[in-house]
PDB file of N, CA and C in Angstrom:
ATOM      1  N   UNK A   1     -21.047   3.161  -6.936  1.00  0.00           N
ATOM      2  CA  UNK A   1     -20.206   2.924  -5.793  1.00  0.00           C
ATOM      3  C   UNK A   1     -18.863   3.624  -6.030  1.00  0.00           C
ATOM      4  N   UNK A   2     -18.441   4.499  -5.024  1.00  0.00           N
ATOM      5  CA  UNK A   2     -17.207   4.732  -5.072  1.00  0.00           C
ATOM      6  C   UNK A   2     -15.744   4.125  -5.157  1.00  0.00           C
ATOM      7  N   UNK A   3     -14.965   4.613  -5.479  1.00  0.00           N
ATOM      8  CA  UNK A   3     -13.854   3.888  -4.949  1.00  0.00           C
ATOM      9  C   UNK A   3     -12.910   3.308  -3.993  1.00  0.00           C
ATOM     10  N   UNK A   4     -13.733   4.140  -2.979  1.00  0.00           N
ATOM     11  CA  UNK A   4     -13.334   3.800  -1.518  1.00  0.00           C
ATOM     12  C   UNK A   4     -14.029   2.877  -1.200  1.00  0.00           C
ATOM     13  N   UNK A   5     -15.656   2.666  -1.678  1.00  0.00           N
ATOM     14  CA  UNK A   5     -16.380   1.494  -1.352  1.00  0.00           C
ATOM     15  C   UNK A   5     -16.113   0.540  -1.693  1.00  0.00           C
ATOM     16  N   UNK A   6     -15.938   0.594  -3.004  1.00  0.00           N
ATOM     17  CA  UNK A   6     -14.931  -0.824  -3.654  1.00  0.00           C
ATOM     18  C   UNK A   6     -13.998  -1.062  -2.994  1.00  0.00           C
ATOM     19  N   UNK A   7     -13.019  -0.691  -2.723  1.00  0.00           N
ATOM     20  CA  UNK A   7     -12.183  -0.932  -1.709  1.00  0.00           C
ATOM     21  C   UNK A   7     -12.214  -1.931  -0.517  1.00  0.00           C
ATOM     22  N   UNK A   8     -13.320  -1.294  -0.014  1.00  0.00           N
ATOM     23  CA  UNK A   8     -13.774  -1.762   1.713  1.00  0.00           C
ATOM     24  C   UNK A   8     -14.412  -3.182   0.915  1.00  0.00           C
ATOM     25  N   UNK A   9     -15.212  -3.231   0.262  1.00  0.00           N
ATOM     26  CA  UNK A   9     -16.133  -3.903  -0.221  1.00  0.00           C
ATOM     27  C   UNK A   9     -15.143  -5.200  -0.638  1.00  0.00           C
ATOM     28  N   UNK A  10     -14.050  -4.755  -0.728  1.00  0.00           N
ATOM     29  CA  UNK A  10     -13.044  -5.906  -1.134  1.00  0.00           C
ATOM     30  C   UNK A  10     -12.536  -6.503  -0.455  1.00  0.00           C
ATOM     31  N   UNK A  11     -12.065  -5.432   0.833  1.00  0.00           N
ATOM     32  CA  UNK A  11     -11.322  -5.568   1.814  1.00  0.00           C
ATOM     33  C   UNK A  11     -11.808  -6.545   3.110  1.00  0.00           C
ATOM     34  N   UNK A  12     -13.737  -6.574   2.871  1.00  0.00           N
ATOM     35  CA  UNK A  12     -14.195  -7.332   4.100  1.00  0.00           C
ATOM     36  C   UNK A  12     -14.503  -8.883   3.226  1.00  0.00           C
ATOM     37  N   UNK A  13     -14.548  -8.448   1.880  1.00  0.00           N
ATOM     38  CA  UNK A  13     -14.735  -9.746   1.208  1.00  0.00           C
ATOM     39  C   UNK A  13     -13.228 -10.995   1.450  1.00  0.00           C
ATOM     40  N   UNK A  14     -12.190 -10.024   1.397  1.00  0.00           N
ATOM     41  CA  UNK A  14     -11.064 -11.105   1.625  1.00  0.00           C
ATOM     42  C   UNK A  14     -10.863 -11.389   3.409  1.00  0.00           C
ATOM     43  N   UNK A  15     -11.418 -10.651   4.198  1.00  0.00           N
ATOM     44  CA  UNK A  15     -11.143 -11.346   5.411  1.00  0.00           C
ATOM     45  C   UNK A  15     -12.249 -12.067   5.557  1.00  0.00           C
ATOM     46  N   UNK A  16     -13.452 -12.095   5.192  1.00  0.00           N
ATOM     47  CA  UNK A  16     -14.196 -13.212   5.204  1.00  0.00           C
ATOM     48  C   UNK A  16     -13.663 -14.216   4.749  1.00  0.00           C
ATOM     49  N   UNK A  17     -12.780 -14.268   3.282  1.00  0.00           N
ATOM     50  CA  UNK A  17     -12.645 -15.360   2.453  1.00  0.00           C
ATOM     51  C   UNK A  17     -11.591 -16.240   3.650  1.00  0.00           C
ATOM     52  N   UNK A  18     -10.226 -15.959   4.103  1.00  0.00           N
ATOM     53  CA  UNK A  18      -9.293 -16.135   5.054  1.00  0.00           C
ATOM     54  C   UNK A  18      -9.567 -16.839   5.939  1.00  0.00           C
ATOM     55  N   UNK A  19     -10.745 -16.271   6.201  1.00  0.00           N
ATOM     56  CA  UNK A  19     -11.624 -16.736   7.935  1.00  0.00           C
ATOM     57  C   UNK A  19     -12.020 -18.065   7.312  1.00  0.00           C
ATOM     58  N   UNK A  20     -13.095 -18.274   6.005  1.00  0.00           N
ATOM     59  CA  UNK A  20     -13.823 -19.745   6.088  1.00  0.00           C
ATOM     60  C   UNK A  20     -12.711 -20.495   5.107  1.00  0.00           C
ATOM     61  N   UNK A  21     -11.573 -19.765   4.725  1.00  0.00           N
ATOM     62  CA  UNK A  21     -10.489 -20.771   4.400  1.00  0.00           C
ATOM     63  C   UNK A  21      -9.366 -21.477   5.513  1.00  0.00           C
ATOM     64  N   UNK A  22      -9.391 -20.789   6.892  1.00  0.00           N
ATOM     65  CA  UNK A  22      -8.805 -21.210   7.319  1.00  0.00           C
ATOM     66  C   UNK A  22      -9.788 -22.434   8.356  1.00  0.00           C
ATOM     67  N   UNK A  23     -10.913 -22.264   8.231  1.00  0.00           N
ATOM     68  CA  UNK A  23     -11.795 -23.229   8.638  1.00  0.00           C
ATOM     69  C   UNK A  23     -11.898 -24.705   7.825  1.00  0.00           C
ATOM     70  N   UNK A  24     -11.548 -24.214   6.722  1.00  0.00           N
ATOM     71  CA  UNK A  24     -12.112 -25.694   5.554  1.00  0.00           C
ATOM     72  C   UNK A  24     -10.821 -26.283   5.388  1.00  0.00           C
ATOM     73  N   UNK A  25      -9.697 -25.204   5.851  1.00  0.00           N
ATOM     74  CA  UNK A  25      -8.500 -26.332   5.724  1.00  0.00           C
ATOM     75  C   UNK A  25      -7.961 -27.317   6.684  1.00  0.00           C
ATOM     76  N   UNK A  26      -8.635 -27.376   7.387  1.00  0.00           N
ATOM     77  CA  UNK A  26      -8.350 -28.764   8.584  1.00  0.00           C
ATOM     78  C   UNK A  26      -8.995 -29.743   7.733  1.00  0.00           C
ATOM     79  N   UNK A  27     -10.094 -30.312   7.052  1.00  0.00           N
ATOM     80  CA  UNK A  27     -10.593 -31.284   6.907  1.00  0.00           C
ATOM     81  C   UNK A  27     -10.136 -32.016   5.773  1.00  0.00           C
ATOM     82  N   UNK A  28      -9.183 -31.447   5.004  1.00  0.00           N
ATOM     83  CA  UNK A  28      -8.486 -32.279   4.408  1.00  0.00           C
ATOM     84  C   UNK A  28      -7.027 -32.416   4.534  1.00  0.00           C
ATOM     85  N   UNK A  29      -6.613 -31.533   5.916  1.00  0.00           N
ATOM     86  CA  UNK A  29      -5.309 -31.924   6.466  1.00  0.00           C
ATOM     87  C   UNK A  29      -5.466 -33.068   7.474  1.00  0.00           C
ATOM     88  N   UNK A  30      -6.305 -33.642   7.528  1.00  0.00           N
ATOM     89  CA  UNK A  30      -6.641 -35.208   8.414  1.00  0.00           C
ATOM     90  C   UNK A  30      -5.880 -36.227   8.672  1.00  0.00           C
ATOM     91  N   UNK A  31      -5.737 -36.392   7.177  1.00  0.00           N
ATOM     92  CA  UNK A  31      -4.614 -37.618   6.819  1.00  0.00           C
ATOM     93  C   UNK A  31      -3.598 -37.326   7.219  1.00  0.00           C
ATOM     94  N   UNK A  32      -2.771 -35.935   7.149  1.00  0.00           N
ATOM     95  CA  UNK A  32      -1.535 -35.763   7.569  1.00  0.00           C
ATOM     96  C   UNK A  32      -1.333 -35.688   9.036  1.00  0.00           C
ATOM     97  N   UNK A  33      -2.376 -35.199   9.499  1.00  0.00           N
ATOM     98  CA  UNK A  33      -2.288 -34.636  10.867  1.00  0.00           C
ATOM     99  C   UNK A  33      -2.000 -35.767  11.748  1.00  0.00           C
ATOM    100  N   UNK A  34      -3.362 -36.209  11.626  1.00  0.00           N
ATOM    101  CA  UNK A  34      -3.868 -38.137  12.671  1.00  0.00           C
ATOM    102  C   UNK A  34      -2.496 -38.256  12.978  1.00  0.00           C
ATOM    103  N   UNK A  35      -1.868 -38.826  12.009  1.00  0.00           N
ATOM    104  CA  UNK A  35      -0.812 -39.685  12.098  1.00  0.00           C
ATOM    105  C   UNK A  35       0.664 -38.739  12.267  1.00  0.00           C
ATOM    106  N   UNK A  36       0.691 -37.302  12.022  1.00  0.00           N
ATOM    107  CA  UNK A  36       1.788 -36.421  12.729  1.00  0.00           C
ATOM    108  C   UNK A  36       2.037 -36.597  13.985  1.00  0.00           C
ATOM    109  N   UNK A  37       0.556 -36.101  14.394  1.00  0.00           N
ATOM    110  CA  UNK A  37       0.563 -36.301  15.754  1.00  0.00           C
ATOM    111  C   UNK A  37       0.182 -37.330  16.365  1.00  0.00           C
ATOM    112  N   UNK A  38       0.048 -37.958  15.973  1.00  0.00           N
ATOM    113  CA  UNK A  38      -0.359 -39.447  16.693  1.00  0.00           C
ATOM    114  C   UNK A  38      -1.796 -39.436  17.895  1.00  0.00           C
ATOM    115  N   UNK A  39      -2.699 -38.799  16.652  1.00  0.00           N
ATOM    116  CA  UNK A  39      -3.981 -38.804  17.513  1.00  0.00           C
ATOM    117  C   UNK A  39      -5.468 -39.325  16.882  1.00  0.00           C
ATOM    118  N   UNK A  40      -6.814 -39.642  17.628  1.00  0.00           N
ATOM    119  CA  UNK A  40      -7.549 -40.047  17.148  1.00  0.00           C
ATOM    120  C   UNK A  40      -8.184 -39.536  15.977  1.00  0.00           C
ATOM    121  N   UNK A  41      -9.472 -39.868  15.218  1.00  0.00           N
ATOM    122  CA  UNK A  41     -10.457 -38.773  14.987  1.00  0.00           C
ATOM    123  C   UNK A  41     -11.131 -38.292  16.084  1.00  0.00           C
ATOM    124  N   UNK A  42     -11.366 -38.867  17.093  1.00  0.00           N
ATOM    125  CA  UNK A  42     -11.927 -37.773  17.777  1.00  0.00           C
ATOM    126  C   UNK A  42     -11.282 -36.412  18.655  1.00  0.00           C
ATOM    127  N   UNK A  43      -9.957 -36.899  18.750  1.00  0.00           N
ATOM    128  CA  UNK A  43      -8.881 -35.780  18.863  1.00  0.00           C
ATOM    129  C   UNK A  43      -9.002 -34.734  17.401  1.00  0.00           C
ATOM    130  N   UNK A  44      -8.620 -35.089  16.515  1.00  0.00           N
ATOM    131  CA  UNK A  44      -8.927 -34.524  15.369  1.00  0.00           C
ATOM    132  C   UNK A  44     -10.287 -33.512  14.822  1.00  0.00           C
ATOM    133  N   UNK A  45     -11.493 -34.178  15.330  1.00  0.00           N
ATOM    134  CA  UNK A  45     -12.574 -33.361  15.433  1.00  0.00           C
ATOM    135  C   UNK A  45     -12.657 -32.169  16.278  1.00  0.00           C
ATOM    136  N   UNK A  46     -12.169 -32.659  18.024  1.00  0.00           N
ATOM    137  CA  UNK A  46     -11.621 -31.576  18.317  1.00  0.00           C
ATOM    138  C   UNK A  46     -11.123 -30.374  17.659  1.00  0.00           C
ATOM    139  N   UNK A  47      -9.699 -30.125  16.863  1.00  0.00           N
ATOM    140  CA  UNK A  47      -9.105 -29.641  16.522  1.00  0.00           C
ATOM    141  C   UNK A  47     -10.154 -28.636  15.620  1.00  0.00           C
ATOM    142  N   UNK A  48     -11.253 -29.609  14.379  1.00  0.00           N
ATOM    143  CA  UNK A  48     -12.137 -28.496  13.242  1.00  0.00           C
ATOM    144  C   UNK A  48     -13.319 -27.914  14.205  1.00  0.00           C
ATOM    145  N   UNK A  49     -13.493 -28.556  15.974  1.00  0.00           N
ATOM    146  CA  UNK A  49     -14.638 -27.904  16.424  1.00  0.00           C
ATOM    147  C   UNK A  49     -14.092 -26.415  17.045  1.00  0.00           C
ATOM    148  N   UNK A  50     -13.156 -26.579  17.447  1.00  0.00           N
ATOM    149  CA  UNK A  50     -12.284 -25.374  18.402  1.00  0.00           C
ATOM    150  C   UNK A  50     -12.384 -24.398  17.606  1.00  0.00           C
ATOM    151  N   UNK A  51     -12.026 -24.336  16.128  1.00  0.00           N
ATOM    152  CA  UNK A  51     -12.171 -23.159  15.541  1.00  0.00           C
ATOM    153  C   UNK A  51     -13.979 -22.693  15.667  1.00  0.00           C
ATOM    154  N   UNK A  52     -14.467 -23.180  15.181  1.00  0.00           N
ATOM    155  CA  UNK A  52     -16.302 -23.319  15.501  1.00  0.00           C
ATOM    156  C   UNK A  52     -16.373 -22.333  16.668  1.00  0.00           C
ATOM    157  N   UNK A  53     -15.817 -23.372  18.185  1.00  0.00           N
ATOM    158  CA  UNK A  53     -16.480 -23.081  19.189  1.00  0.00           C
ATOM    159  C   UNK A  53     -15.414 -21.087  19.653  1.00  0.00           C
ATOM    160  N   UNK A  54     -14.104 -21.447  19.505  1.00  0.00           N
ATOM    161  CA  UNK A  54     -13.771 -19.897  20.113  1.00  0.00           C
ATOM    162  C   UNK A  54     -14.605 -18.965  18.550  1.00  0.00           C
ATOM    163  N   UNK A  55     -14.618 -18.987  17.538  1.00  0.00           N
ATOM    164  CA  UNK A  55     -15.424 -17.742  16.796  1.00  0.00           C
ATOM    165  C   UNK A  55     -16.640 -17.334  17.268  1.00  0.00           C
ATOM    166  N   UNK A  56     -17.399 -18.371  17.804  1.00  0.00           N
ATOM    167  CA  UNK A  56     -18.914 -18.404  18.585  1.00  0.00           C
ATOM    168  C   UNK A  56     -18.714 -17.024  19.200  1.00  0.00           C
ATOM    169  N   UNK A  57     -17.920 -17.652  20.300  1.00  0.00           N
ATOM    170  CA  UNK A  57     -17.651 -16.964  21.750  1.00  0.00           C
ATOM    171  C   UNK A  57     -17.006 -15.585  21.246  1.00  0.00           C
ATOM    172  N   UNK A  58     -16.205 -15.539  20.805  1.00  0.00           N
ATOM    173  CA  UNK A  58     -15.457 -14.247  20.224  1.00  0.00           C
ATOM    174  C   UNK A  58     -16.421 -13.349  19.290  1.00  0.00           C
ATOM    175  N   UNK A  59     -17.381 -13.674  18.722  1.00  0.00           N
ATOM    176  CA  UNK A  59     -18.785 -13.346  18.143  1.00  0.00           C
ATOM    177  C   UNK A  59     -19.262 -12.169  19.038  1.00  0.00           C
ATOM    178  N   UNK A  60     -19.430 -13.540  20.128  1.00  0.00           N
ATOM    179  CA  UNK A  60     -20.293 -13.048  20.869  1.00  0.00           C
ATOM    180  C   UNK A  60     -20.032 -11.870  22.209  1.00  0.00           C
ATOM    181  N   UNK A  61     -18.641 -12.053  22.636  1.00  0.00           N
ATOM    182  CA  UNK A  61     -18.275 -11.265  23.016  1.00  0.00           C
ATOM    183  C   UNK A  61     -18.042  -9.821  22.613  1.00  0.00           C
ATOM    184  N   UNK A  62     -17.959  -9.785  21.147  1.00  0.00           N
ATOM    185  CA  UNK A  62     -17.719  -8.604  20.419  1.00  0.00           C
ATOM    186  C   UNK A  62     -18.692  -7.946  19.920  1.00  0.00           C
ATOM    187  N   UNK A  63     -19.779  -8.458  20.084  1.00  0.00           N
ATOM    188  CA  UNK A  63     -20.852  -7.689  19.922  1.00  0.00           C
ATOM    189  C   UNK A  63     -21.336  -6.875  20.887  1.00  0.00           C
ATOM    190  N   UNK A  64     -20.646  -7.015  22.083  1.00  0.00           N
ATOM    191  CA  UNK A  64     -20.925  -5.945  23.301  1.00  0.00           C
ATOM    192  C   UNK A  64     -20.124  -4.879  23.105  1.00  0.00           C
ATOM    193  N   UNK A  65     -18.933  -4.790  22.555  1.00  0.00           N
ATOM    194  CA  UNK A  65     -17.806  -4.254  22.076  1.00  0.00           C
ATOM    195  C   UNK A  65     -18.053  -3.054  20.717  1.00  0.00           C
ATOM    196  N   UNK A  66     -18.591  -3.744  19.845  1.00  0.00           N
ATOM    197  CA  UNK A  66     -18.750  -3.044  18.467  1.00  0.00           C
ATOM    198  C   UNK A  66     -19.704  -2.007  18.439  1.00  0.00           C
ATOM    199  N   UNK A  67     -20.110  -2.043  19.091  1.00  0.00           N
ATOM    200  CA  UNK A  67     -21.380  -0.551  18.989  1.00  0.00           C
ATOM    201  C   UNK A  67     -20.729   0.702  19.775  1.00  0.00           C
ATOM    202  N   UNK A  68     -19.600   0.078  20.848  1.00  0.00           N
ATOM    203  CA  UNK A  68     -18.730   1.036  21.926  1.00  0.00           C
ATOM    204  C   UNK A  68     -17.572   1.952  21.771  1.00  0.00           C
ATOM    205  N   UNK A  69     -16.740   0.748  20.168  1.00  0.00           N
ATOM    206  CA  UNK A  69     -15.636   1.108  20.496  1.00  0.00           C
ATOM    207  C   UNK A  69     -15.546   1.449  18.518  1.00  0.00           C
ATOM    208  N   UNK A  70     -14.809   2.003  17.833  1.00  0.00           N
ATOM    209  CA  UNK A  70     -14.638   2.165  16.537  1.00  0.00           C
ATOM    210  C   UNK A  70     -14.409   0.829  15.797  1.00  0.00           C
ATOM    211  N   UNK A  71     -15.373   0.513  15.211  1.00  0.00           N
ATOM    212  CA  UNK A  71     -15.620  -0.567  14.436  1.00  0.00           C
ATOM    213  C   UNK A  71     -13.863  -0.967  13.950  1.00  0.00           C
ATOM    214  N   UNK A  72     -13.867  -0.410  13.231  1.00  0.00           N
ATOM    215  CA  UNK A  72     -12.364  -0.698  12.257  1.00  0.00           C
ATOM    216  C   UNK A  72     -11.113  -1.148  13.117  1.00  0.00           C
ATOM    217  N   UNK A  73     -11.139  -0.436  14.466  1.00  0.00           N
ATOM    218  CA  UNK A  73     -10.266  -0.956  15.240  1.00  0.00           C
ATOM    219  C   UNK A  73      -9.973  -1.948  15.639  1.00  0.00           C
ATOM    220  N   UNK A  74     -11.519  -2.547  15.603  1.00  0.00           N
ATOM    221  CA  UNK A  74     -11.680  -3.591  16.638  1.00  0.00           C
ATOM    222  C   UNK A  74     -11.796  -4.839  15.459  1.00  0.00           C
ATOM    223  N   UNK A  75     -11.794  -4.237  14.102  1.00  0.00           N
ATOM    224  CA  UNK A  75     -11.733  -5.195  13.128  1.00  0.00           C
ATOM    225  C   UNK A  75     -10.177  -5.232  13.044  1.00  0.00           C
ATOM    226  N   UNK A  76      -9.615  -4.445  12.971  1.00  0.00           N
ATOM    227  CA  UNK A  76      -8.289  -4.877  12.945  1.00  0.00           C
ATOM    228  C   UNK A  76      -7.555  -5.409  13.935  1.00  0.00           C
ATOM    229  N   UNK A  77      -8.063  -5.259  15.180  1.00  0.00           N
ATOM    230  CA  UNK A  77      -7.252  -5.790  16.122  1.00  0.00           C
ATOM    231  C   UNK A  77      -7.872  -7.601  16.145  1.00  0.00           C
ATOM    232  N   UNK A  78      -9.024  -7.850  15.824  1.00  0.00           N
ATOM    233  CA  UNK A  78      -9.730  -9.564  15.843  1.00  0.00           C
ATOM    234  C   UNK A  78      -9.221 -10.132  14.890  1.00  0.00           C
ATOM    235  N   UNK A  79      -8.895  -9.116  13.358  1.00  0.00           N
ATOM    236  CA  UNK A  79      -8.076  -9.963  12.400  1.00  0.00           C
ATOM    237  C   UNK A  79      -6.361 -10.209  12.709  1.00  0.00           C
ATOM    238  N   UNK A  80      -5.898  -9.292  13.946  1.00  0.00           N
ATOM    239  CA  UNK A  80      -3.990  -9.329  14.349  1.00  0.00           C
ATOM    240  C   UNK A  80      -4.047 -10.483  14.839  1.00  0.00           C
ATOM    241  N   UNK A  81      -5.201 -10.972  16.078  1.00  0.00           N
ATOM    242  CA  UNK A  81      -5.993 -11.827  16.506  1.00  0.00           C
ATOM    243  C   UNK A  81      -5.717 -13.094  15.959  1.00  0.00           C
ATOM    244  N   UNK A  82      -6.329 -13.096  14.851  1.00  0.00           N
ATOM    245  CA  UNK A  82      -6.459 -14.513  14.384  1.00  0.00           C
ATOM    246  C   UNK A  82      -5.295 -15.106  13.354  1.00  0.00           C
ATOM    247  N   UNK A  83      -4.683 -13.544  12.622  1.00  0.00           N
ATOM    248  CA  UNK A  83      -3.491 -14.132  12.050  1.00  0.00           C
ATOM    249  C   UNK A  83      -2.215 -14.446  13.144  1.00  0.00           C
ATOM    250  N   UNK A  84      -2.049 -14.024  14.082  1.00  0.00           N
ATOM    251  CA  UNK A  84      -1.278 -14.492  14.971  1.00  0.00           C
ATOM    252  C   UNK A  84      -1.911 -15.876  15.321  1.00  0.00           C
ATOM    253  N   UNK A  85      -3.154 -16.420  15.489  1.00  0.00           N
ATOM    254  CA  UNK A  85      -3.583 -17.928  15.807  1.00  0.00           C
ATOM    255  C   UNK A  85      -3.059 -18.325  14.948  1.00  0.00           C
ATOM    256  N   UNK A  86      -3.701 -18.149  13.265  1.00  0.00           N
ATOM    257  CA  UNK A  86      -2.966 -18.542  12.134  1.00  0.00           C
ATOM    258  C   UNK A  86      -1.700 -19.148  11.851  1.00  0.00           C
ATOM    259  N   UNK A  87      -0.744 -18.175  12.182  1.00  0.00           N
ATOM    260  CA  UNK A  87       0.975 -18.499  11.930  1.00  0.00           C
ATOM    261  C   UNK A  87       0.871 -19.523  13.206  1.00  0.00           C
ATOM    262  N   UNK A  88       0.357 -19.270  14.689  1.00  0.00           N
ATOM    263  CA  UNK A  88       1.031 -20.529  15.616  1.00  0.00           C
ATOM    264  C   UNK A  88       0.789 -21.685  15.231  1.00  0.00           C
ATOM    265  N   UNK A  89      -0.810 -22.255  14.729  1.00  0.00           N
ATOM    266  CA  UNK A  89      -1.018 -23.274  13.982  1.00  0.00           C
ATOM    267  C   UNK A  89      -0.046 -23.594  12.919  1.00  0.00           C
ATOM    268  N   UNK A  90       0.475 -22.946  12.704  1.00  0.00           N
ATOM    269  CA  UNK A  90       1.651 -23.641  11.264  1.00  0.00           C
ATOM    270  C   UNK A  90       2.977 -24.051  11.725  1.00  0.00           C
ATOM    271  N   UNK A  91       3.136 -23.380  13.340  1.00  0.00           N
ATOM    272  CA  UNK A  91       4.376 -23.902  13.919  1.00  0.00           C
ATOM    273  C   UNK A  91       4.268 -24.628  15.263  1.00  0.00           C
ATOM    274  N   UNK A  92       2.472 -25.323  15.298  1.00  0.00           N
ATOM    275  CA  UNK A  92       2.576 -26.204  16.478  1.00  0.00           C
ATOM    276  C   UNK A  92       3.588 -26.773  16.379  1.00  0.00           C
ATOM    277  N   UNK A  93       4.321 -27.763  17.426  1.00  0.00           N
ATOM    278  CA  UNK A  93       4.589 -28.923  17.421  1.00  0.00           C
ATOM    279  C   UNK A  93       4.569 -29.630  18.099  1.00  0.00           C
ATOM    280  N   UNK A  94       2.942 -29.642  18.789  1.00  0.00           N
ATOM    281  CA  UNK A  94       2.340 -30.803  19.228  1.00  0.00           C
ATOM    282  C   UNK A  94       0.632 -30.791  19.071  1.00  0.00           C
ATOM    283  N   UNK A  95       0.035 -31.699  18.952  1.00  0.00           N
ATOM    284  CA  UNK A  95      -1.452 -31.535  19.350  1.00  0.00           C
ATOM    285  C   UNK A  95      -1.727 -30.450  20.129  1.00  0.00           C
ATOM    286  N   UNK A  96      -1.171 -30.227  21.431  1.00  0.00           N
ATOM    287  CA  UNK A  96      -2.206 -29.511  22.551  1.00  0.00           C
ATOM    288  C   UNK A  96      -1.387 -28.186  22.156  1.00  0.00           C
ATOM    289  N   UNK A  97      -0.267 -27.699  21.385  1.00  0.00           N
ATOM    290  CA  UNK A  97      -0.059 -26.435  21.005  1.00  0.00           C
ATOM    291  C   UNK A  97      -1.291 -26.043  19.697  1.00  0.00           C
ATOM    292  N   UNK A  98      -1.395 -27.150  18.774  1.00  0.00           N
ATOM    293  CA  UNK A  98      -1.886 -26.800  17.861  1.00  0.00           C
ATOM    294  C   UNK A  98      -3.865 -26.641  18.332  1.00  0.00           C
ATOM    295  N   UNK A  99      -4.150 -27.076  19.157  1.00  0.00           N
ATOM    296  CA  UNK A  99      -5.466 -26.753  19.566  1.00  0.00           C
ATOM    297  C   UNK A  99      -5.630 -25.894  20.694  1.00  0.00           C
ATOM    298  N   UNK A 100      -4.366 -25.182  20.829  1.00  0.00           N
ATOM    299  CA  UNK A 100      -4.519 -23.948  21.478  1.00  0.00           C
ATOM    300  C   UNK A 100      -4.476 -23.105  21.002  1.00  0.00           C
ATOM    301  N   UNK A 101      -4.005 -22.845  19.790  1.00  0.00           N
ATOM    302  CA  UNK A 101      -3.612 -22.339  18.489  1.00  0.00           C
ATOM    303  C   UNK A 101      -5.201 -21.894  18.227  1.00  0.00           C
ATOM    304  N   UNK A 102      -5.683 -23.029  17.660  1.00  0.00           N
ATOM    305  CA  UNK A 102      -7.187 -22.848  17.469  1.00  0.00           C
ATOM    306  C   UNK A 102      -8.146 -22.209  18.079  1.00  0.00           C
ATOM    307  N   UNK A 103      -8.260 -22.652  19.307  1.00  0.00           N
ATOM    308  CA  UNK A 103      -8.923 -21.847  20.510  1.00  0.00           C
ATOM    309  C   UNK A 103      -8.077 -20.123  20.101  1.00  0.00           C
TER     310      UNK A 103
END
């Protein structure tokens, strides 16, 4: 493998890693959250399904996309994408910002 492959090979390994870290970190921000915001668990479930349900959809939408348009672009523009979701989630300050965030 080259060195450019290594590279890439690294490069899709850490936005994968990002993606199912920013998924696994709601479920043990619970405790803090519930009671931040003053909401249920089932408000709360909400919050770990939204990420679930917009990646689905954004999946799926982009697969009409990726065969059309230059792969890399469109990888970089879904990862500007989600780190911009990213940072708003860290400066909700309320429930319905922070699960819009998600979405």
């Amino acid at each position: 493998m080259s060195f450019k492959e290594k590279i890439l090979v690294v490069l899709l390994a850490s936005i994968n890693f990002t993606h199912i870290l920013d998924f696994m970190i709601m479920m043990p921000l619970g405790n803090y959250l519930m009671p931040f915001f003053k909401i249920s668990t089932q408000q709360f479930t909400l919050l770990v399904a939204a990420y679930t349900l917009s990646a689905g959809v954004s999946g799926f939408i982009a697969a009409f996309f990726v065969d059309r348009y230059d792969r890399k672009k469109i990888l970089l523009t879904g990862y500007v994408g989600f780190l911009i979701g990213t940072i708003a989630c860290g400066f909700a300050p309320s429930y319905h910002w922070l699960l819009a965030a998600r979405l």
